[in-house]
N, C-alpha and C. Protein backbone atom coordinates (compact mmCIF):
# COMPACT_ATOMS: atom_id res chain seq x y z
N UNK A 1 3.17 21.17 5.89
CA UNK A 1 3.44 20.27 4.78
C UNK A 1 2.59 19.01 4.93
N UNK A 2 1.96 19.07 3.87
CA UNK A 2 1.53 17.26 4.05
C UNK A 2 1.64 16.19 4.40
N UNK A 3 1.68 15.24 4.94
CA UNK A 3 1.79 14.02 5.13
C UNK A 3 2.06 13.28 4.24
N UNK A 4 3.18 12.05 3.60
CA UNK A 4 2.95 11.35 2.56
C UNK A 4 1.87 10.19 2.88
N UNK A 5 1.39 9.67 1.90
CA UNK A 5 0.39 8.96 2.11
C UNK A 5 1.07 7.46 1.31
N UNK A 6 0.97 6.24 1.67
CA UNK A 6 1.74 5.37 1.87
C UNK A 6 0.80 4.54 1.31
N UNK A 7 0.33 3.65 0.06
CA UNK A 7 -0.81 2.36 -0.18
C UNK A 7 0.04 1.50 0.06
N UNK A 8 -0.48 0.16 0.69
CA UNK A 8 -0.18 -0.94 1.11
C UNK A 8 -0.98 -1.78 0.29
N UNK A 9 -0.88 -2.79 -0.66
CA UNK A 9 -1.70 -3.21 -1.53
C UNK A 9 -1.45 -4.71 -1.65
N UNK A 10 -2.20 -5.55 -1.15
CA UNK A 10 -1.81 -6.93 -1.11
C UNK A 10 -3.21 -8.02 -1.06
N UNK A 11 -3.05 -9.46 -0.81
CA UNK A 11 -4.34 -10.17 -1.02
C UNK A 11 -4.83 -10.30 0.09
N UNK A 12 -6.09 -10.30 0.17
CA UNK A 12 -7.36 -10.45 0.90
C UNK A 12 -6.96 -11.64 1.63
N UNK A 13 -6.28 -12.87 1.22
CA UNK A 13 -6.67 -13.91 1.55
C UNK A 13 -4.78 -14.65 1.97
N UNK A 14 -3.82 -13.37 2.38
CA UNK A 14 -2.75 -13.41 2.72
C UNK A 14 -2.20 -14.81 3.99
N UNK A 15 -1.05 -15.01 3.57
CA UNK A 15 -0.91 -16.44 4.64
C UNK A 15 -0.38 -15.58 6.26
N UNK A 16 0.04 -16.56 7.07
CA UNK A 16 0.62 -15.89 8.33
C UNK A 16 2.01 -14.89 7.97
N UNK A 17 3.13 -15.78 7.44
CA UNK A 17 4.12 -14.95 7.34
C UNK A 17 4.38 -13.43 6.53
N UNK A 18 3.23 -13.36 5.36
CA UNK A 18 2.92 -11.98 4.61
C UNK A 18 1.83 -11.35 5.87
N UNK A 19 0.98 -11.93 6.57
CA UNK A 19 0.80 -10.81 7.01
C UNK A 19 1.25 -10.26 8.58
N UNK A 20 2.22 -11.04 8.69
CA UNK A 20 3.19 -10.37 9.76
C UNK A 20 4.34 -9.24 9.10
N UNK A 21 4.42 -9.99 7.72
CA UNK A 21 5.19 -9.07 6.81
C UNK A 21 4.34 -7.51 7.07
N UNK A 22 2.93 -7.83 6.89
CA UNK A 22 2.56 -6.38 6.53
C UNK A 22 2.22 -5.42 7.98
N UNK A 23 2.33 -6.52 8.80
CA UNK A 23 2.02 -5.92 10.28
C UNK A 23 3.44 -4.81 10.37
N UNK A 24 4.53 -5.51 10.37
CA UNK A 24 5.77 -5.14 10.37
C UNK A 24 5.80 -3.20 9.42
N UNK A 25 5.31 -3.55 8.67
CA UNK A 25 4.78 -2.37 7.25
C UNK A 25 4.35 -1.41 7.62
N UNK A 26 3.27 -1.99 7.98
CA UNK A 26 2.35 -1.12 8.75
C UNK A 26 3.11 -0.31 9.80
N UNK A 27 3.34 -0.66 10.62
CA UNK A 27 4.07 -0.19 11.84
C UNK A 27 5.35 1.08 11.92
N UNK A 28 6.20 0.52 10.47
CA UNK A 28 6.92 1.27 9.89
C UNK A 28 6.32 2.36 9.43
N UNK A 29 5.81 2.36 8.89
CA UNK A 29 5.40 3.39 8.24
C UNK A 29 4.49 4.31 9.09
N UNK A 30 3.81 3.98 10.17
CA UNK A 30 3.25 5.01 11.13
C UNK A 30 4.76 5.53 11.91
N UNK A 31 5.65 4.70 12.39
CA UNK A 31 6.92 5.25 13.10
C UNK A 31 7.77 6.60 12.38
N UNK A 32 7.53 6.42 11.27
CA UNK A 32 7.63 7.69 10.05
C UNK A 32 6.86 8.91 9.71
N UNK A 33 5.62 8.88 10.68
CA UNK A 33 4.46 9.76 10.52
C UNK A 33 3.95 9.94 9.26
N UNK A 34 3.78 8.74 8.36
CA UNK A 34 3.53 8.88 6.92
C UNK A 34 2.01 8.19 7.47
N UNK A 35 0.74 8.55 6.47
CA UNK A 35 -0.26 7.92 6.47
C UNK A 35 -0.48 6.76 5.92
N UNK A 36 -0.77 5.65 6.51
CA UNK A 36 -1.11 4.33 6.14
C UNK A 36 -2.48 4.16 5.03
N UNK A 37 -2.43 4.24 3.64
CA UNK A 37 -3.69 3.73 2.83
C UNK A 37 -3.83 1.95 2.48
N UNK A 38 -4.76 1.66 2.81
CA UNK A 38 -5.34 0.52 2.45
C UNK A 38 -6.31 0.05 1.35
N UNK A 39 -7.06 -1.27 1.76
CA UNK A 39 -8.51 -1.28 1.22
C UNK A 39 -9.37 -1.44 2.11
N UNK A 40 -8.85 -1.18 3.02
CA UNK A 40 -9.72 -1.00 4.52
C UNK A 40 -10.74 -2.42 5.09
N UNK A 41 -10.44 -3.31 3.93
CA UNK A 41 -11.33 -4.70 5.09
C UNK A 41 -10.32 -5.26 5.99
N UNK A 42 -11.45 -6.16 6.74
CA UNK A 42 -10.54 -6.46 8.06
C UNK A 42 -10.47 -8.02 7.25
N UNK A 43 -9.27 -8.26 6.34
CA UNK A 43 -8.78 -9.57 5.75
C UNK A 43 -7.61 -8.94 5.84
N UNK A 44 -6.45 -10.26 5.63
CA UNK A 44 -5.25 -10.31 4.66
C UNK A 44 -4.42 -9.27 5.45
N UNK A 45 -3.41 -8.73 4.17
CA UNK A 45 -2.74 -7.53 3.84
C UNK A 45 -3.13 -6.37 4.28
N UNK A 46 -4.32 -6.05 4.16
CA UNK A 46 -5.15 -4.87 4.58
C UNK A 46 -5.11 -4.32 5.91
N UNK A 47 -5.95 -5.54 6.93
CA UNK A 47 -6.17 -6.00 8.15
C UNK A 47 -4.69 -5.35 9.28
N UNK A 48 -3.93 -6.46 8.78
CA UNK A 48 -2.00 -6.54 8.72
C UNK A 48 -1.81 -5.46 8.96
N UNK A 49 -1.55 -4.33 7.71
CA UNK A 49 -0.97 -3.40 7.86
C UNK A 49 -1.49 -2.19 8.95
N UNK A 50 -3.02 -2.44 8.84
CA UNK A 50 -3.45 -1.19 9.24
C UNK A 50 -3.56 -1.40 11.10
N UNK A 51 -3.56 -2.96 11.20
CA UNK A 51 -3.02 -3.12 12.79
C UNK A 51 -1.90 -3.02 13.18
N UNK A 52 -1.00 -3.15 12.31
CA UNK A 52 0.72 -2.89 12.66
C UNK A 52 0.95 -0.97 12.95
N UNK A 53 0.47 -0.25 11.85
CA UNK A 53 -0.07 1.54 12.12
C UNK A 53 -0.21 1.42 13.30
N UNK A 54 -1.62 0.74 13.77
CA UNK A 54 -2.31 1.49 14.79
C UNK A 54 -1.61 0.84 16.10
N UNK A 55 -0.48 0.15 15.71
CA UNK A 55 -0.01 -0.57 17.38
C UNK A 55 0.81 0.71 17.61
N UNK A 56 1.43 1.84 16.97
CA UNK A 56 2.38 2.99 16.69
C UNK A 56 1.12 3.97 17.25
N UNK A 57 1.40 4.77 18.90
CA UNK A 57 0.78 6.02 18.59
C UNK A 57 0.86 7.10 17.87
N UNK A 58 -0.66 8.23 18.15
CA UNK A 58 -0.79 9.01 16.67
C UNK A 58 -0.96 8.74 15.14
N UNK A 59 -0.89 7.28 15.08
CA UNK A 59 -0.85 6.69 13.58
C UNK A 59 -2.03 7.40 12.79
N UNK A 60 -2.20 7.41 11.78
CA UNK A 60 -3.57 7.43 10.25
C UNK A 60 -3.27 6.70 9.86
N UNK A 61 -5.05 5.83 9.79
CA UNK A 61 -4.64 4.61 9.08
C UNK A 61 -6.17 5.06 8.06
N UNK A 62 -6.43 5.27 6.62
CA UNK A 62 -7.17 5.02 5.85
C UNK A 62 -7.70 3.48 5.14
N UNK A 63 -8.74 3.63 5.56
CA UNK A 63 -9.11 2.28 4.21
C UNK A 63 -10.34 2.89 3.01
N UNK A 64 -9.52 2.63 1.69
CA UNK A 64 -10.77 2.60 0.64
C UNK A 64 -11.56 1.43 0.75
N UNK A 65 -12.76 1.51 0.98
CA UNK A 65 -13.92 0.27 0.91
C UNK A 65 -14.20 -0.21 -0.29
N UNK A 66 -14.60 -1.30 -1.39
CA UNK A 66 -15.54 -1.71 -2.41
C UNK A 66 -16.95 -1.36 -1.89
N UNK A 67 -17.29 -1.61 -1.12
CA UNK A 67 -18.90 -1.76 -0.63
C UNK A 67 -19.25 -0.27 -0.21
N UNK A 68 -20.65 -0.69 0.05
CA UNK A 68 -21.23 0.66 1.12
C UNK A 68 -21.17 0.04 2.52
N UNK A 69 -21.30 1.27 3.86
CA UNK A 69 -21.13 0.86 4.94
C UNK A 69 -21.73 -0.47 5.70
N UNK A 70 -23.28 -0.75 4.80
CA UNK A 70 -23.95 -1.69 5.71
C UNK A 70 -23.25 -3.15 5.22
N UNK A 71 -22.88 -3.12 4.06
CA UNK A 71 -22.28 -4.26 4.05
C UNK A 71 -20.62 -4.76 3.94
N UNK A 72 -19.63 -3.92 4.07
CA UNK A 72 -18.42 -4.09 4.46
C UNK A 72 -17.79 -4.30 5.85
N UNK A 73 -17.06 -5.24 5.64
CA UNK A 73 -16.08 -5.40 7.00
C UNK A 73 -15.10 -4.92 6.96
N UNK A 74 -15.01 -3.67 7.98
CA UNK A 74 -14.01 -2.79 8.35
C UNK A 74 -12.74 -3.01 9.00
N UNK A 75 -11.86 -2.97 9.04
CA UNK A 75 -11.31 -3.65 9.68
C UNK A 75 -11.04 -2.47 10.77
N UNK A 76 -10.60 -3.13 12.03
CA UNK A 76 -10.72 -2.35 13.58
C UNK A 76 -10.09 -1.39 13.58
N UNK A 77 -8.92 -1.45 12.84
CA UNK A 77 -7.99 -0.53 12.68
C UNK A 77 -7.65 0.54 12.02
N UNK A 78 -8.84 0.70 10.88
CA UNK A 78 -9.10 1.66 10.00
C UNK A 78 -9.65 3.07 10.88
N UNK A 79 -9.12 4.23 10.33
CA UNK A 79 -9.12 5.62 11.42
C UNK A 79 -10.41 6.35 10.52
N UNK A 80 -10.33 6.01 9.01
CA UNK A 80 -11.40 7.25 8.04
C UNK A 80 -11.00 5.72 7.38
N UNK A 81 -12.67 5.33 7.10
CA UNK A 81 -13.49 4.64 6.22
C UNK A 81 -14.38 5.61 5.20
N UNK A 82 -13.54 5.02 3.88
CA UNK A 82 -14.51 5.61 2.88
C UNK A 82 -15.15 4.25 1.78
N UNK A 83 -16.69 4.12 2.35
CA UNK A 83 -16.79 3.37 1.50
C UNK A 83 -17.44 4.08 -0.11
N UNK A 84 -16.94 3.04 -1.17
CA UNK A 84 -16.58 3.48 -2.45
C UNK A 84 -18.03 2.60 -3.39
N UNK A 85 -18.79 1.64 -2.82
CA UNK A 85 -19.73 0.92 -3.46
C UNK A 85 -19.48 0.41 -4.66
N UNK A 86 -17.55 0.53 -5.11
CA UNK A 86 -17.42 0.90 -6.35
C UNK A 86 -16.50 -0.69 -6.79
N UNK A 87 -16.43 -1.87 -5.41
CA UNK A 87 -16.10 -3.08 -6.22
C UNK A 87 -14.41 -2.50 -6.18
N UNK A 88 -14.25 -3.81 -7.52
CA UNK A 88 -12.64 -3.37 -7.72
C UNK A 88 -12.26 -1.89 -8.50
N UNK A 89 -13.12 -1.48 -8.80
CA UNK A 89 -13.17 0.03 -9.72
C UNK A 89 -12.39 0.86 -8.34
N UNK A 90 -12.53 0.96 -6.96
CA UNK A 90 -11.63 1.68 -6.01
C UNK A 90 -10.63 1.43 -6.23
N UNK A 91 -10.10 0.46 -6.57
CA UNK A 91 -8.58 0.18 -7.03
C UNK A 91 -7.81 1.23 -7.60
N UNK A 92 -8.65 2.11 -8.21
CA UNK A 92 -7.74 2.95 -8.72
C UNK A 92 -7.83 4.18 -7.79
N UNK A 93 -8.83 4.52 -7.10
CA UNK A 93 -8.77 5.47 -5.93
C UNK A 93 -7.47 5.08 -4.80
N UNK A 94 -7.37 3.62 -4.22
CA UNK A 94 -6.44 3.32 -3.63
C UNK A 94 -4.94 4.20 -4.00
N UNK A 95 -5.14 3.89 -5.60
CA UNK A 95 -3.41 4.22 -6.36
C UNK A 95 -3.28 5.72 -6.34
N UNK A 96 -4.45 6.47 -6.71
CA UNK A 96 -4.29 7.97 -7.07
C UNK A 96 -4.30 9.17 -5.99
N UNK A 97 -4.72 8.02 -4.46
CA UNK A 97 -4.52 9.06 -3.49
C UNK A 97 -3.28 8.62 -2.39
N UNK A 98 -2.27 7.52 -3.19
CA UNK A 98 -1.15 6.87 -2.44
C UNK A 98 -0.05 7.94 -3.32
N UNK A 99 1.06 8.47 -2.01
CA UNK A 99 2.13 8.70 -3.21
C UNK A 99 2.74 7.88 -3.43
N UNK A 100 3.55 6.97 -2.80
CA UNK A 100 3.56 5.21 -3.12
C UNK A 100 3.14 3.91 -2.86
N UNK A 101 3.10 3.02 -3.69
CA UNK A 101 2.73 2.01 -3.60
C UNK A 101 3.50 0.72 -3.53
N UNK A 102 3.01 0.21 -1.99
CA UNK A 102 3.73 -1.15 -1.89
C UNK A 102 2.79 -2.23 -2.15
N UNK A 103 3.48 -3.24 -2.85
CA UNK A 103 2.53 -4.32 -3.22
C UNK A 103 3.99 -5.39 -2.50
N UNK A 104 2.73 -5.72 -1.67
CA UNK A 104 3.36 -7.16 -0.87
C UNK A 104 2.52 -8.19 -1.14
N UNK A 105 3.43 -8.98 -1.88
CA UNK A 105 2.72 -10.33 -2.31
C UNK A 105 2.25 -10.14 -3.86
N UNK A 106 2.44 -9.46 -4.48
CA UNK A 106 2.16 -8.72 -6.09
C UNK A 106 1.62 -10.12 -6.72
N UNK A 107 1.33 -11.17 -6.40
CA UNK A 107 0.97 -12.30 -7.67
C UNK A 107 -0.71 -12.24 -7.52
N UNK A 108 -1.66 -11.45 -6.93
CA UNK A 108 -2.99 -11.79 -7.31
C UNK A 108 -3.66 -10.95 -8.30
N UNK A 109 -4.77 -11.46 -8.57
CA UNK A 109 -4.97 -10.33 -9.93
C UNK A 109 -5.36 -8.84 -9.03
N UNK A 110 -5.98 -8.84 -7.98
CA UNK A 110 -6.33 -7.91 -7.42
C UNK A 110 -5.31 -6.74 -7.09
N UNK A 111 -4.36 -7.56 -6.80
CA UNK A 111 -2.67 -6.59 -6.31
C UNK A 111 -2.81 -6.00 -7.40
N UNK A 112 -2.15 -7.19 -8.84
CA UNK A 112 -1.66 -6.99 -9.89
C UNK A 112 -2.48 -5.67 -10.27
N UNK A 113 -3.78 -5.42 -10.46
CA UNK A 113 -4.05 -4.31 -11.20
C UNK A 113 -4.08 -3.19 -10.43
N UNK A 114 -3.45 -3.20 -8.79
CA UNK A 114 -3.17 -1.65 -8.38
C UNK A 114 -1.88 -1.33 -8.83
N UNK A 115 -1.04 -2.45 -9.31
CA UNK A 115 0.75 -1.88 -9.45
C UNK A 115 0.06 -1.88 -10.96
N UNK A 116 -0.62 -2.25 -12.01
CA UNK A 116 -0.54 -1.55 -13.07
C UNK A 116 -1.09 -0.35 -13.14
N UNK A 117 -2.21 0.03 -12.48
CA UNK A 117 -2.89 1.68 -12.22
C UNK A 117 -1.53 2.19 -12.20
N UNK A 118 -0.89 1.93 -10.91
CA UNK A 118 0.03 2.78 -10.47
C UNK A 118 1.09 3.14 -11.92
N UNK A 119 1.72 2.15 -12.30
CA UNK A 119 2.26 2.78 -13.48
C UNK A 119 1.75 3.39 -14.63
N UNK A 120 0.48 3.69 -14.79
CA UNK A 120 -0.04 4.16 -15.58
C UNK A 120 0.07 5.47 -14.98
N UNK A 121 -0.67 5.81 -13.76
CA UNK A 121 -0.04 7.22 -13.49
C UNK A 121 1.06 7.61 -12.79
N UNK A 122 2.14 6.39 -12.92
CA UNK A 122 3.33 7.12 -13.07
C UNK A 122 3.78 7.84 -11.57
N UNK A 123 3.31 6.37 -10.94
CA UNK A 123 3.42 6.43 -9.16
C UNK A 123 4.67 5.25 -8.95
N UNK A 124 5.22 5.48 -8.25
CA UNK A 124 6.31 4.71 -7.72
C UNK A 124 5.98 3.32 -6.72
N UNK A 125 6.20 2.19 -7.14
CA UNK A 125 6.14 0.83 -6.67
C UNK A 125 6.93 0.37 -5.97
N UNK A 126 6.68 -0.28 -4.89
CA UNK A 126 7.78 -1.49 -4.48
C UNK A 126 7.03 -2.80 -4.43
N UNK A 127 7.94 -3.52 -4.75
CA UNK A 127 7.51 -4.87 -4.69
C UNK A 127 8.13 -5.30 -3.59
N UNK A 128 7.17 -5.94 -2.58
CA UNK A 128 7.90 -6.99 -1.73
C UNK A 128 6.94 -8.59 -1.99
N UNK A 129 8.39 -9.26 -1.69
CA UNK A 129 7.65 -10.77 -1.58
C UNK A 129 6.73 -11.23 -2.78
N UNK A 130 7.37 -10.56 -4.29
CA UNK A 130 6.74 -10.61 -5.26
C UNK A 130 7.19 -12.10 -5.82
N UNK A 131 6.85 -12.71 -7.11
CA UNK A 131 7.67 -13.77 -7.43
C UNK A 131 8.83 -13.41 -8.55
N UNK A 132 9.61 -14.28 -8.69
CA UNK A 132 10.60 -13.95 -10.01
C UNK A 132 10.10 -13.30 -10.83
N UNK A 133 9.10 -14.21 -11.10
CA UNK A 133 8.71 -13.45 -12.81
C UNK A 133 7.68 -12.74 -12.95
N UNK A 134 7.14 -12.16 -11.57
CA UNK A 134 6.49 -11.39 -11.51
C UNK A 134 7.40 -10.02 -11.44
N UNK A 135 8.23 -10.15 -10.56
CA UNK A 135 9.05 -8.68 -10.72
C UNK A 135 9.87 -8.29 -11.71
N UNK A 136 10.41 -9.83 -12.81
CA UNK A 136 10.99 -9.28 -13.79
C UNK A 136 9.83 -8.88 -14.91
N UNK A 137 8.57 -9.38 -14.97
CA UNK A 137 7.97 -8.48 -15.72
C UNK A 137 7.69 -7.19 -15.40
N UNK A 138 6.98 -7.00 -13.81
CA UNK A 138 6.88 -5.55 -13.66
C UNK A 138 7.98 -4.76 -13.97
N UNK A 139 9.60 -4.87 -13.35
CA UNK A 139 10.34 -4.01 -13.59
C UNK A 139 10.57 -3.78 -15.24
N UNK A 140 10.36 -4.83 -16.10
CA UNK A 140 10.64 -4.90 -17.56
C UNK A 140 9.65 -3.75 -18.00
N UNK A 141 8.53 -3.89 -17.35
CA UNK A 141 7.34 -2.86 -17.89
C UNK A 141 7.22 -1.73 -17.14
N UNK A 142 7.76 -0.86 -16.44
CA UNK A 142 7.93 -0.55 -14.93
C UNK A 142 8.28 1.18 -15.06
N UNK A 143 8.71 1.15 -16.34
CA UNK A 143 10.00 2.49 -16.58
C UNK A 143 10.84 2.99 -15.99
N UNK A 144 11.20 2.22 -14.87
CA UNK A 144 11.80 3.04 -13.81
C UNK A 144 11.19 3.39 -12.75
N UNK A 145 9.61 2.60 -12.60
CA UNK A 145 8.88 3.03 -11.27
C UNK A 145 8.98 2.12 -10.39
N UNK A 146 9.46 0.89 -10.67
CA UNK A 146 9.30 -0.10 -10.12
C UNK A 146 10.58 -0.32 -9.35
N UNK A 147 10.26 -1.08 -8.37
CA UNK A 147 11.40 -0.83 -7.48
C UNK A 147 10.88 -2.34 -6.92
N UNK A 148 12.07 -3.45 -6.12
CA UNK A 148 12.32 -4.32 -5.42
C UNK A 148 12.86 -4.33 -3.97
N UNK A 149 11.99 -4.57 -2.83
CA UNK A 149 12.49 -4.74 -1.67
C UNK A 149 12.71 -6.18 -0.81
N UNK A 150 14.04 -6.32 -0.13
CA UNK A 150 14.24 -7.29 0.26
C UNK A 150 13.31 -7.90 1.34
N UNK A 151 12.56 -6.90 2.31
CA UNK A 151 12.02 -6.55 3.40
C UNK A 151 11.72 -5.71 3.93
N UNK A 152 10.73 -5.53 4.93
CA UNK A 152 10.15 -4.12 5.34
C UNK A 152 11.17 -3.01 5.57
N UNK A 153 12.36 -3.08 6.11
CA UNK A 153 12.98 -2.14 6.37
C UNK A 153 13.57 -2.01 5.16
N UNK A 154 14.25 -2.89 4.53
CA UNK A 154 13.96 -2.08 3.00
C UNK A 154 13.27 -1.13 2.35
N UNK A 155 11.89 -1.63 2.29
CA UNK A 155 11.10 -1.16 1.34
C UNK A 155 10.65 0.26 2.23
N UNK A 156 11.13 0.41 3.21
CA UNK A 156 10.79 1.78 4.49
C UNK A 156 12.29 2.65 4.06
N UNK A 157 12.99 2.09 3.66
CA UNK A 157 14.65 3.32 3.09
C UNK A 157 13.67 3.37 1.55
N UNK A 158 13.39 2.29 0.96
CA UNK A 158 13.44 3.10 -0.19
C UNK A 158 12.01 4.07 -0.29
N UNK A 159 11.47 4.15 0.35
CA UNK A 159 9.90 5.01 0.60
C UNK A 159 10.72 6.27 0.98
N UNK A 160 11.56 6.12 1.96
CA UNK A 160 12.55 7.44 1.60
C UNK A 160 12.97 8.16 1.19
N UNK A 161 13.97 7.39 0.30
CA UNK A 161 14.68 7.95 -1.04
C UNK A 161 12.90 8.71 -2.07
N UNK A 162 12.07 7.83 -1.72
CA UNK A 162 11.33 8.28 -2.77
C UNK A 162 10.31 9.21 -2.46
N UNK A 163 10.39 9.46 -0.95
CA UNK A 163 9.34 10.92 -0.82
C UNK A 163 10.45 11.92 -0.58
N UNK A 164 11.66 11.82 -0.47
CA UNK A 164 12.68 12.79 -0.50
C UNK A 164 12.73 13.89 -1.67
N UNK A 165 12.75 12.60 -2.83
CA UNK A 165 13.09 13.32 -4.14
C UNK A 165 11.64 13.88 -4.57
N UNK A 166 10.46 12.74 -4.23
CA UNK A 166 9.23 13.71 -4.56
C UNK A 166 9.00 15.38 -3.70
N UNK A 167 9.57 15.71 -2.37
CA UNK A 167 9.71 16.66 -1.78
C UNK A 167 10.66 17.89 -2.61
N UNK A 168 11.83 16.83 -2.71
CA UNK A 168 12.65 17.87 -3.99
C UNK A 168 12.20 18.62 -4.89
N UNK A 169 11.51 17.57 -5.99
CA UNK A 169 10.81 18.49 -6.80
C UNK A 169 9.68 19.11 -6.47
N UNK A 170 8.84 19.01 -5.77
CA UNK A 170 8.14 19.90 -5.65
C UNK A 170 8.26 21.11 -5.05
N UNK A 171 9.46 21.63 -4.89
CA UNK A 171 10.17 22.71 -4.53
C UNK A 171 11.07 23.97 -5.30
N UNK A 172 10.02 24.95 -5.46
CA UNK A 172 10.91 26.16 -6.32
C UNK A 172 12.04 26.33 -6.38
């Protein structure tokens, strides 16, 4: 059976406490044997999560790149670098090869347009550490994909509930 594959989607330019948040994330989610997706630079959110994975042995940690190899910074922790040359246009590669998507820190435009990909195809969100009125718009616009976590171990039950039921259905 597959592995679920897990996007972590947050800003480049994240403070200390989000990205201990995402270290924390990270970590979780390798302790689960789920694959860690990123954007694979060594900033922020990215950085965070995919060093929190790799502190967990056996972890996968993916990063989608913008750039080509000679000019991206990888971050150390990335296991399969794919660079994409493709800018923010990977953004949507990030969303379409995650079965969910966490957006920690959801207020930059960069986040913002992987949790709208994601509802466009109709991929399941969590928001952590979003703002008010950022999550009451997403969930307002959301259909039911959108989801709110208090904290990592939160948002690690509800990644649960939600590769459970995706396991469900995909079952004769």
């Amino acid at each position: 059976m597959r592995r679920p594959i897990v996007g972590v989607m947050g800003p480049a330019d994240a403070g200390r406490a989000l990205a201990e948040m995402a270290f924390q994330l990270g970590a979780s989610i390798a302790r689960e044997r789920w694959i860690l997706l990123t954007g694979g630079r060594a900033v922020g959110v990215m950085d965070a999560a995919s060093r929190g994975a790799k502190s967990v042995p056996d972890s996968i940690t993916v990063g989608i790149l913008p750039a080509d190899h000679r000019t991206t910074d990888v971050s150390a922790a990335v296991d399969i670098a794919i660079f994409t040359n493709m800018g923010d246009a990977r953004n949507a590669i990030n969303v379409q090869s995650s079965d969910v998507v966490v957006a920690l820190g959801a207020a930059t435009p960069g986040t913002l347009s992987e949790v709208a990909l994601a509802l466009k195809a109709q991929k399941p969100v969590i928001l952590l550490e979003a703002g008010d009125d950022v999550q009451r718009f997403l969930t307002d616009h959301g259909a039911g994909s959108v989801h709110v976590a208090a904290d990592p171990a939160d948002a690690i039950a509800q990644i649960k509930d939600i590769v459970l039921s995706q396991s469900n259905a995909s079952r004769p």
